[in-house]
Protein backbone atom coordinates (compact mmCIF):
# COMPACT_ATOMS: atom_id res chain seq x y z
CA UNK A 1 2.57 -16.52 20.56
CA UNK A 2 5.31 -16.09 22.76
CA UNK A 3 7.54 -12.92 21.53
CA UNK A 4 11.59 -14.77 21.77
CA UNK A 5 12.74 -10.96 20.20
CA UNK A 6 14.08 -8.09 23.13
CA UNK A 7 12.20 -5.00 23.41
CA UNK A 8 13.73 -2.18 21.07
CA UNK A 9 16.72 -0.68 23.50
CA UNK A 10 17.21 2.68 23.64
CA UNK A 11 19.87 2.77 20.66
CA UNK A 12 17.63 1.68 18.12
CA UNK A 13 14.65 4.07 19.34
CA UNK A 14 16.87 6.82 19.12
CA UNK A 15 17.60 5.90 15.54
CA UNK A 16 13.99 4.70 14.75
CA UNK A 17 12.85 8.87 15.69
CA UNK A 18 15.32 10.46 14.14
CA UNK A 19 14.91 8.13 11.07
CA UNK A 20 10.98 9.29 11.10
CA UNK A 21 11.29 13.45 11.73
CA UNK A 22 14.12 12.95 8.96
CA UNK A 23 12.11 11.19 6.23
CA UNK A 24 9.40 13.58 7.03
CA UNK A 25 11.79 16.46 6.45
CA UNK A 26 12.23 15.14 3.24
CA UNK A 27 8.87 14.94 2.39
CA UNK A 28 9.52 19.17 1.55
CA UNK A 29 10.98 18.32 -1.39
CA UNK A 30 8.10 16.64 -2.93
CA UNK A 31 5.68 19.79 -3.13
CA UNK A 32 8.73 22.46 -3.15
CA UNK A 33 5.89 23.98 -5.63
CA UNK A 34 3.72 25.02 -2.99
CA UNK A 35 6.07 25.56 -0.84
CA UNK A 36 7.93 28.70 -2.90
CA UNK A 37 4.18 30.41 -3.95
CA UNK A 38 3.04 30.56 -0.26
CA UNK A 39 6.07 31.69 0.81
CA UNK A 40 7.15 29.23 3.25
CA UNK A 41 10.73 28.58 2.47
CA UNK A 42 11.84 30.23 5.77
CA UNK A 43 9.86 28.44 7.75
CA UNK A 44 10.80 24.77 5.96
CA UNK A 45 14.49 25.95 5.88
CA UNK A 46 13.78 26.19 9.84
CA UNK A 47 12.27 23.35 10.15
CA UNK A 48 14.65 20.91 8.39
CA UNK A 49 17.72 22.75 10.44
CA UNK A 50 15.91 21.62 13.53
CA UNK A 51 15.44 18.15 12.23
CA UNK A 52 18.57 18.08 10.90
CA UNK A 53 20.69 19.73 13.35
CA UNK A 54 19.56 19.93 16.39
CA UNK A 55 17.69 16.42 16.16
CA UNK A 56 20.68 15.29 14.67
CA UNK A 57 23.61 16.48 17.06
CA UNK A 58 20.97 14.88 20.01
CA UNK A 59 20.86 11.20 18.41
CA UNK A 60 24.19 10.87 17.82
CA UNK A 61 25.63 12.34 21.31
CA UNK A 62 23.30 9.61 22.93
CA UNK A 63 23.96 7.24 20.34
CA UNK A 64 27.58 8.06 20.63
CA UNK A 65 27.26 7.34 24.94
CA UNK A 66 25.92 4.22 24.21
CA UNK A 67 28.63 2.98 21.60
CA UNK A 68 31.52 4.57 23.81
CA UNK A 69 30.02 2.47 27.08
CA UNK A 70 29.60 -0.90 24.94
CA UNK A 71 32.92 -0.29 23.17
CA UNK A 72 34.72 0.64 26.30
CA UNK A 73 33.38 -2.43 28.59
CA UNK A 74 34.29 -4.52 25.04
CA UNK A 75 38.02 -3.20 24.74
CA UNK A 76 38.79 -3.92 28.55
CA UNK A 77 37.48 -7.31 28.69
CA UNK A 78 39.54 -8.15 25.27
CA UNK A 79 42.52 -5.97 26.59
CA UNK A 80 42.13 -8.27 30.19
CA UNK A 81 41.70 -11.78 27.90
CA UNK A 82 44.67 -10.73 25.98
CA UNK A 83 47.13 -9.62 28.22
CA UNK A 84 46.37 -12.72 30.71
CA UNK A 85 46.99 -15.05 27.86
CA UNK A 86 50.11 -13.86 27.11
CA UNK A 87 51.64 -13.87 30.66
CA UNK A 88 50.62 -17.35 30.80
CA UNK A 89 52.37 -18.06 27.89
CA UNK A 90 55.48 -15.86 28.23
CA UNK A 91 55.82 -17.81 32.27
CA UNK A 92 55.84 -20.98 30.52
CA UNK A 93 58.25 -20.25 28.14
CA UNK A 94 60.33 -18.76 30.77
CA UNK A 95 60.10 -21.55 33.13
CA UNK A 96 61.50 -23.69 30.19
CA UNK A 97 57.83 -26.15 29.49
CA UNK A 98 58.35 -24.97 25.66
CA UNK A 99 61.14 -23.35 23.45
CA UNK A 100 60.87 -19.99 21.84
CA UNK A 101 59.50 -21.30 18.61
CA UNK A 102 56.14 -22.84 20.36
CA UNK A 103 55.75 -19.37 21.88
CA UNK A 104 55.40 -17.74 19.03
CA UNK A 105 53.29 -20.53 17.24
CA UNK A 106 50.95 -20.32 21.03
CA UNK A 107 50.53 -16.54 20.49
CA UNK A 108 49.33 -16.70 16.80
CA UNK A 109 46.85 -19.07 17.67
CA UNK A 110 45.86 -17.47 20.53
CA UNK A 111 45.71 -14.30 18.51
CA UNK A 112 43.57 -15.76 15.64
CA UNK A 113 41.40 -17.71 18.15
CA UNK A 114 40.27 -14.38 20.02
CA UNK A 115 39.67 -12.36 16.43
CA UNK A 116 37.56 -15.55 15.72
CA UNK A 117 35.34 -14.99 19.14
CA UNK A 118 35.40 -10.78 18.22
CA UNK A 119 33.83 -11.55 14.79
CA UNK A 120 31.21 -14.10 16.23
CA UNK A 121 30.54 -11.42 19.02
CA UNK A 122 29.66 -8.92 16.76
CA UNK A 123 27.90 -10.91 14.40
CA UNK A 124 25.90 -12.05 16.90
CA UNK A 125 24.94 -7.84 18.27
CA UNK A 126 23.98 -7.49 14.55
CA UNK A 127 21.57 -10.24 14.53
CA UNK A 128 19.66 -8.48 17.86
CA UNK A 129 19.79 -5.26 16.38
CA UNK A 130 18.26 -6.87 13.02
CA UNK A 131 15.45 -8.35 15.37
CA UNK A 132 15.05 -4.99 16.68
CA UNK A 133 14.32 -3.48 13.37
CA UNK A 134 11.95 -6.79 13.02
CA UNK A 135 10.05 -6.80 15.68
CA UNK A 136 7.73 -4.38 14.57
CA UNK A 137 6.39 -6.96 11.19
CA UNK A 138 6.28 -9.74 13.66
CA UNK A 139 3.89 -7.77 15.45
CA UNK A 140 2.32 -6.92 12.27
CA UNK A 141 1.71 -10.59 11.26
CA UNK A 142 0.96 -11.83 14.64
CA UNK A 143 -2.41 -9.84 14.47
CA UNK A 144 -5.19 -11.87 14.93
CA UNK A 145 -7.70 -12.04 12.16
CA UNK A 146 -10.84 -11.59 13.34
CA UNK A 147 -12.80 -11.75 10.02
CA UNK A 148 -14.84 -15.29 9.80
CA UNK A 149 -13.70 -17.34 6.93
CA UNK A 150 -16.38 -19.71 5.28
CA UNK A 151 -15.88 -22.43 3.00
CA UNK A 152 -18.56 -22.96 0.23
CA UNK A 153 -16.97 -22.56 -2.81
CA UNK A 154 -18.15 -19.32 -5.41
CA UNK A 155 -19.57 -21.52 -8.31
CA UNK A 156 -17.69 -20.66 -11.49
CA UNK A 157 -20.21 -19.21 -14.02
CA UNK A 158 -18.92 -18.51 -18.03
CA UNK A 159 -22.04 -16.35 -18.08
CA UNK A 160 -20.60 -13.95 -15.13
CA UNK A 161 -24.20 -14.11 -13.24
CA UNK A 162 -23.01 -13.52 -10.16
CA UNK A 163 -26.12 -11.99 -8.18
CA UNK A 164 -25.15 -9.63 -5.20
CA UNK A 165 -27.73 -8.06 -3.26
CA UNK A 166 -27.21 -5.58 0.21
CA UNK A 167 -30.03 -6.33 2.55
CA UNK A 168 -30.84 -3.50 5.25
CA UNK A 169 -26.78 -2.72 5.50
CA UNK A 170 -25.52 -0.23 8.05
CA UNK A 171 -21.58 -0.01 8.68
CA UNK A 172 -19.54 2.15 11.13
CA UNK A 173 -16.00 2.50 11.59
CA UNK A 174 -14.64 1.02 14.38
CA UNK A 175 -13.91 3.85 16.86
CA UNK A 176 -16.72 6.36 15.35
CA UNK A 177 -20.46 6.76 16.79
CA UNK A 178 -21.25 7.83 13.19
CA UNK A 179 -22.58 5.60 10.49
CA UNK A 180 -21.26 5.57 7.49
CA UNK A 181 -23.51 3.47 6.11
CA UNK A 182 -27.55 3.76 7.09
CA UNK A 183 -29.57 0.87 6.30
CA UNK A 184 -28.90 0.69 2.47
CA UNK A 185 -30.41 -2.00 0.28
CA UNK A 186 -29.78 -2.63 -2.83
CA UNK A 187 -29.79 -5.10 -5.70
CA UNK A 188 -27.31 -5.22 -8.64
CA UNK A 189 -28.37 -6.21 -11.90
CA UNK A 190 -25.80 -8.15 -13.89
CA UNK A 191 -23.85 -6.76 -16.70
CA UNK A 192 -25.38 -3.25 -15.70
CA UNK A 193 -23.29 0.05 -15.43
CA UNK A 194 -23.73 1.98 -12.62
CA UNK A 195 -22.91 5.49 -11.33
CA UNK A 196 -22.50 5.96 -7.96
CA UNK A 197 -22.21 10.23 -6.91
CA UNK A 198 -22.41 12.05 -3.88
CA UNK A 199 -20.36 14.16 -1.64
CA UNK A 200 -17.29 13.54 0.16
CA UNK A 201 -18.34 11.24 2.80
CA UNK A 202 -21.62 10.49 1.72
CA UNK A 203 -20.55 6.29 1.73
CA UNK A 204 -20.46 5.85 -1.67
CA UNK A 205 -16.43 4.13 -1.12
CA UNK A 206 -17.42 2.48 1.92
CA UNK A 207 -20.24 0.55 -0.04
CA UNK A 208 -17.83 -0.65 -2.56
CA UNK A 209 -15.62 -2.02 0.44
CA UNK A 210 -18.35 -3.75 2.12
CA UNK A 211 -19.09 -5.18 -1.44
CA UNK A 212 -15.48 -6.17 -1.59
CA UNK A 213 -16.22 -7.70 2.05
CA UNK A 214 -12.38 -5.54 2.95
CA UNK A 215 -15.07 -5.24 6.29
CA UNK A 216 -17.95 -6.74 7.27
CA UNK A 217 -21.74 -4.97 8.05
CA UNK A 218 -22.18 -3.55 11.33
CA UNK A 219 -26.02 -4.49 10.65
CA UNK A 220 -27.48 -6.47 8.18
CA UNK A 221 -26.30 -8.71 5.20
CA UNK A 222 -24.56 -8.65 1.90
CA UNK A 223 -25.59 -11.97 -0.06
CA UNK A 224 -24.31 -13.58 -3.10
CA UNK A 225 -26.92 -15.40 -4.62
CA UNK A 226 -28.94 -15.41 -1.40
CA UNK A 227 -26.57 -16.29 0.54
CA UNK A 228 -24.55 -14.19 3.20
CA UNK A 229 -21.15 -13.62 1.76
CA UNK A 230 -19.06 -14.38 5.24
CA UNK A 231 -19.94 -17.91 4.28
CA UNK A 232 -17.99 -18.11 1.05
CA UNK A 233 -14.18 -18.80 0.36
CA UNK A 234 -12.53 -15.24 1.42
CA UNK A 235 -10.19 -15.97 -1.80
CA UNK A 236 -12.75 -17.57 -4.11
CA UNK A 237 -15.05 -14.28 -3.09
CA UNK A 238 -12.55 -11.47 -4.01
CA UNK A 239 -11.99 -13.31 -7.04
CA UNK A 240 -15.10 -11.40 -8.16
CA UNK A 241 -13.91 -8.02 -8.37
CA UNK A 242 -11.26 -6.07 -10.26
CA UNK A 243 -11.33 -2.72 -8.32
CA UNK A 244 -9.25 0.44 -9.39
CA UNK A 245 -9.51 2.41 -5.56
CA UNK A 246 -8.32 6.27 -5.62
CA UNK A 247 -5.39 5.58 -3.10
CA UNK A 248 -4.06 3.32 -6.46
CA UNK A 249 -0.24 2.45 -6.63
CA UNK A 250 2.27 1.09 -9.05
CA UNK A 251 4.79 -1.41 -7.87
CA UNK A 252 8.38 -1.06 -8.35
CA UNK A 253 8.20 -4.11 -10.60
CA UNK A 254 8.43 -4.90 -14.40
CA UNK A 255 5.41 -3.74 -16.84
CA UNK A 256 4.19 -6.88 -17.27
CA UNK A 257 4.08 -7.64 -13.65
CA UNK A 258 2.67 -4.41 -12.53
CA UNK A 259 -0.53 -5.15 -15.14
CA UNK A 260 -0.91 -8.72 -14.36
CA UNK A 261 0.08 -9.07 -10.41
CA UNK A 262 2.19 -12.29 -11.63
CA UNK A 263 5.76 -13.04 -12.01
CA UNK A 264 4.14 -15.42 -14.87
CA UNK A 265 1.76 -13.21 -16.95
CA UNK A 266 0.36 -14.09 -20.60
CA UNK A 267 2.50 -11.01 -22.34
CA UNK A 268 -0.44 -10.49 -25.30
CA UNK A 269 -3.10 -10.18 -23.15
CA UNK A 270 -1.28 -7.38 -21.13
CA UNK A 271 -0.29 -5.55 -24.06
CA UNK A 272 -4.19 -5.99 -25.29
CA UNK A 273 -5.04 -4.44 -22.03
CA UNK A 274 -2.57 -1.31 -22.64
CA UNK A 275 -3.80 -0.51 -25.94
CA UNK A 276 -7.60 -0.99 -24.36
CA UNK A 277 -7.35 1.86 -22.00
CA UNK A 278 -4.79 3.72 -24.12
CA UNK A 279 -1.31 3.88 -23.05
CA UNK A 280 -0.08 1.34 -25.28
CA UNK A 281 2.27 3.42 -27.52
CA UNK A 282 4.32 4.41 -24.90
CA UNK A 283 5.23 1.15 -23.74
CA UNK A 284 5.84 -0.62 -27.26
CA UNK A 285 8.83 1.72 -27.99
CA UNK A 286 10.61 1.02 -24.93
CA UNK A 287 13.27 -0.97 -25.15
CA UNK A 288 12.68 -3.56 -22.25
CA UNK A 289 8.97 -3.92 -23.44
CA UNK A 290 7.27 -5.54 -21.00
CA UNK A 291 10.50 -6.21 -18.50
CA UNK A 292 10.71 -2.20 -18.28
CA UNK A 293 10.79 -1.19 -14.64
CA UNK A 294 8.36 1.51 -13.14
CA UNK A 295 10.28 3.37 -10.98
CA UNK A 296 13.41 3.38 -9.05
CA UNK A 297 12.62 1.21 -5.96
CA UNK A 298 14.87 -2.21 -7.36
CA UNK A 299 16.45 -0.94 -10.41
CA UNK A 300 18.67 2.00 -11.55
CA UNK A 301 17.06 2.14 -14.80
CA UNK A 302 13.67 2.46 -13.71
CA UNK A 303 11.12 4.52 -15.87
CA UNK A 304 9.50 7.31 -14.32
CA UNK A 305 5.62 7.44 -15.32
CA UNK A 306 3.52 10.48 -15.13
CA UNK A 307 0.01 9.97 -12.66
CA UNK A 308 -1.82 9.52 -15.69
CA UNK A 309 0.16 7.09 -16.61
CA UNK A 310 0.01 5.54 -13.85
CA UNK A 311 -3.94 5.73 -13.76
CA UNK A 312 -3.70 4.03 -17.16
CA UNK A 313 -1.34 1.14 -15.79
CA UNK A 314 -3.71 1.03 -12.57
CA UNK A 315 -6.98 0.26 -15.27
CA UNK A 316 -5.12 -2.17 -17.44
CA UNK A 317 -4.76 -3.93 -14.25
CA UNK A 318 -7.99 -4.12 -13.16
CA UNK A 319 -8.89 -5.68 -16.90
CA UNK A 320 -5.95 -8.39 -16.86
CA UNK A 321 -7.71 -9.91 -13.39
CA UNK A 322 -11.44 -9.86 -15.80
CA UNK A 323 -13.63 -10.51 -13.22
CA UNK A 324 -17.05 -10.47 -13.44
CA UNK A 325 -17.67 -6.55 -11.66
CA UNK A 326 -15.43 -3.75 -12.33
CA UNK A 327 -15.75 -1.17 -10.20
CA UNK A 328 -13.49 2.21 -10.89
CA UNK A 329 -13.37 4.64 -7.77
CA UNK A 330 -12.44 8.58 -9.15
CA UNK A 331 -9.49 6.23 -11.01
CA UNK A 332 -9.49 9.30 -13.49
CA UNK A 333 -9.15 11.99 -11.26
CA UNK A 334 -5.40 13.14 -12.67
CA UNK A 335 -6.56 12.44 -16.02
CA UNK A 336 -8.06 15.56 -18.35
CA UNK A 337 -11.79 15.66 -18.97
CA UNK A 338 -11.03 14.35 -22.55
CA UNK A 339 -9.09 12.10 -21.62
CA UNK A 340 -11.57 10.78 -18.62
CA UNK A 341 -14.56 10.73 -21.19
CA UNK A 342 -12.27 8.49 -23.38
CA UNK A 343 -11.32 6.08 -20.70
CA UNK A 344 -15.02 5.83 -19.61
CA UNK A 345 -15.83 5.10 -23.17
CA UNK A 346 -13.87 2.76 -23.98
CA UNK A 347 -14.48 0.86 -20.58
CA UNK A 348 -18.24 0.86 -21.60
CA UNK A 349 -17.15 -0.67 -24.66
CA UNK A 350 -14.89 -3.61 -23.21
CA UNK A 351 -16.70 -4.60 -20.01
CA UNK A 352 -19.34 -6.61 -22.31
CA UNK A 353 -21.44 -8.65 -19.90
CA UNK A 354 -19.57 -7.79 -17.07
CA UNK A 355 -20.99 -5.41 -13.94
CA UNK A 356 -19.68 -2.21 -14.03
CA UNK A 357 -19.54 0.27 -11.46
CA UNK A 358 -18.30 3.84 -11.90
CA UNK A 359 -17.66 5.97 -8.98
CA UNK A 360 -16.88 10.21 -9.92
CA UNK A 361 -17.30 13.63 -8.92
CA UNK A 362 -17.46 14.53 -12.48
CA UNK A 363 -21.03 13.98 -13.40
CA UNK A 364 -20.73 14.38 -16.87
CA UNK A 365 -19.46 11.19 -16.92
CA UNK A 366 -22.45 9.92 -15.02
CA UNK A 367 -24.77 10.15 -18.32
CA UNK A 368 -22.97 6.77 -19.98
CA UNK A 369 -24.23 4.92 -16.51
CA UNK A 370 -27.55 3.08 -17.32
CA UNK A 371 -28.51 4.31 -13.58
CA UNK A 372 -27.30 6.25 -11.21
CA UNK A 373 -27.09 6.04 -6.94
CA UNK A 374 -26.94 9.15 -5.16
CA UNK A 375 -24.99 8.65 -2.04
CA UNK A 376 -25.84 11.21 0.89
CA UNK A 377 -25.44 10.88 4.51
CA UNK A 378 -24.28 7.53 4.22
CA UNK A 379 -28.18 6.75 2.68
CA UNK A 380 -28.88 5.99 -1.51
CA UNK A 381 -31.20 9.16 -1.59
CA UNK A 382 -32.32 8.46 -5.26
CA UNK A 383 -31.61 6.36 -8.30
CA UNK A 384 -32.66 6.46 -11.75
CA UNK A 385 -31.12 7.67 -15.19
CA UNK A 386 -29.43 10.98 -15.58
CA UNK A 387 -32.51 12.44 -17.23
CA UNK A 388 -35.10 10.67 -14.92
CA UNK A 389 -33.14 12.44 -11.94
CA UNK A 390 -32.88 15.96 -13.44
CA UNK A 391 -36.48 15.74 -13.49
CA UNK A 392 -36.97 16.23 -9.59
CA UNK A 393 -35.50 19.57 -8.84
CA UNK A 394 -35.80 19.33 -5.57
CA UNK A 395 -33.54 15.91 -5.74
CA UNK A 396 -29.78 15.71 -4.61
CA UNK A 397 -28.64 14.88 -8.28
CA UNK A 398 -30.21 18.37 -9.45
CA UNK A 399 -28.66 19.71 -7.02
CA UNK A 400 -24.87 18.29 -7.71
CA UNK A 401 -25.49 18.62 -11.22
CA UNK A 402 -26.20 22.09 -11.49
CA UNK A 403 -23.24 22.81 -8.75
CA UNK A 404 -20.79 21.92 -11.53
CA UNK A 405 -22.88 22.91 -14.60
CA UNK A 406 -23.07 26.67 -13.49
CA UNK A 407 -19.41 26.97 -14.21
CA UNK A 408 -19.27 25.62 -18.25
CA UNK A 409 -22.68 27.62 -19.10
């Protein structure tokens, strides 16, 4: 695609970095907590004065050269235009071609012909600069995409029997010389619920987006119903999966639309999936219901949610879509044990028939999986029940297990 837009000039990447080392200034404000108790008010104080100040006084005296050249060269060719005009004008009058009325009637027009051309001028410099600020998300969409889209259609089943299986899988990030994944197979029995634990880094989220097909195996296959899942519908595939990730966000949208991902959402059924995961009372004594805003993005009047909260929201989400596998990635992690232990509950209680996969550093949760993976070194190093594993001592669950149990006994 041929790019019509201008390079950014220098005036807008002046802006553009101090815009960034600003916003990141303000970033201090966010975790002012940690920044009093380790004593590093000085040194933020410093900071934002340099950002602020220094930064500051730099943009704008550059910013201010290149205004004062533009507005200068601007001013002179208007002041030239106008005075030229006029002269002609004022020697016709004189020489007698037109009376004193017609001058003045000549110089209005002249006047409001010449505002007319300043205002189209500068709306015209504000629709480059605009491109300037745009050129950046045409950029962004002009990617290529480089995944392969098939098109047989994902048959749709009322009995959610949607067999995935990952054949001899290997995956590593493009850039790295490190698998993350090491030749992992593994077949998912439907309407199971499954654990998956390990350490940082072990793979255990990078299976779940290879699942998701987000990417696509560096070696082997991922099949759906014995077939290789590049050859599905992209959009019929994901249709599979209602996935609550640990980088979850709420949008600065209604309730309702935040639950549902719809402008047009069936308002009982997202109520039904508030009360399911428990934040339900909250929300039924506001007084905008299910048009209340979360957060202050679009609207004034915004509600302000706690992370739980928004946790909560994130998981009634992830029900609304009710796809055939759930899978939950540490969505609990700024929830309370108690409170974790209910959500996990009452998950295993609502998914029914439906695949569910659970991924936690808090084993205790592990024990309401009816098997568990143990992720390490990219690798599924064992798998079994929680008491089948703590019967090999010399296993990796053992291990984990007792790394967390040493501190409640």
């Amino acid at each position: 695609m041929v790019n019509i837009y201008r390079l950014e000039p220098k005036r807008t990447k002046l802006w553009n970095s101090f815009s960034l080392r600003y916003s990141r200034s303000l970033e201090y404000a966010n975790h002012n907590a940690d920044i009093t108790i380790m004593g590093a008010v000085g040194l933020c104080i410093e900071r934002y004065r340099q950002t602020m100040i220094d930064d500051n006084n730099e943009c704008m005296r550059k910013n201010f050269k290149i205004s004062a050249s533009r507005s200068f060269i601007s001013r002179t060719i208007n002041t030239v235009t106008n005075l030229a005009l006029y002269l002609y004008i004022g020697a016709k009058a004189y020489i007698g071609v037109f009376g004193v009325g017609n001058f003045f009637l000549y110089t209005g027009s002249v006047e409001r012909f010449l505002r007319a051309v300043s205002d189209f001028g500068s709306s015209i410099s504000s629709l480059r600069q605009n491109n300037d600020y745009l050129i950046e998300v045409y950029r962004y969409l002009d990617l290529p995409d480089e995944m392969y889209h098939g098109t047989l259609s994902v048959e749709k089943r009322e009995d959610n029997k949607f067999e995935i299986e990952f054949r001899n899988v290997s995956f590593r990030y493009p850039g790295s010389d490190t698998f993350a994944l090491k030749n992992v197979s593994f077949k998912f029995r439907i309407g199971e619920r499954l654990a998956f634990v390990g350490m940082n880094g072990s793979g255990k989220t990078t299976f779940v987006k290879l699942m998701c097909r987000l990417y696509d195996p560096t070696e082997g296959q991922i099949l759906l119903k014995g077939i290789d899942i590049s050859k599905y519908n992209y959009d019929e595939y994901v249709k599979l999966f209602s996935v609550v990730f640990q980088d979850y966000f709420t949008f600065d949208f209604s309730l309702g639309e935040n639950v549902s991902a719809q402008q047009n959402y069936n308002a009982e059924k997202v109520w039904s999936c508030l009360k399911k995961v428990g934040v339900w009372d909250k929300f039924s004594k506001a007084e905008r219901g299910l048009e209340t805003p979360l957060g202050l993005g679009y609207q004034n009047d915004g509600v302000e949610i706690s992370e739980g909260e928004a946790q909560k929201v994130a998981l009634a989400r992830a029900l609304y879509k009710d796809a055939p596998y759930i899978i939950l990635d540490e969505p609990t992690a700024a929830l309370d044990p108690i409170a974790e232990e209910e959500v996990y509950s009452k998950f295993n209680e609502i998914v029914g028939d439906k695949t569910a996969i659970y991924i936690s550093h808090r084993l205790s949760s592990c024990r309401l999986a009816d098997q568990i993976l143990v992720f390490h070194d990219g690798e599924i190093v064992q798998q079994g029940s929680h008491e089948q594993l703590m019967t090999d001592i010399a296993g990796k669950y053992y291990e984990l297990w007792n790394a967390q149990a040493q501190y409640y006994t």
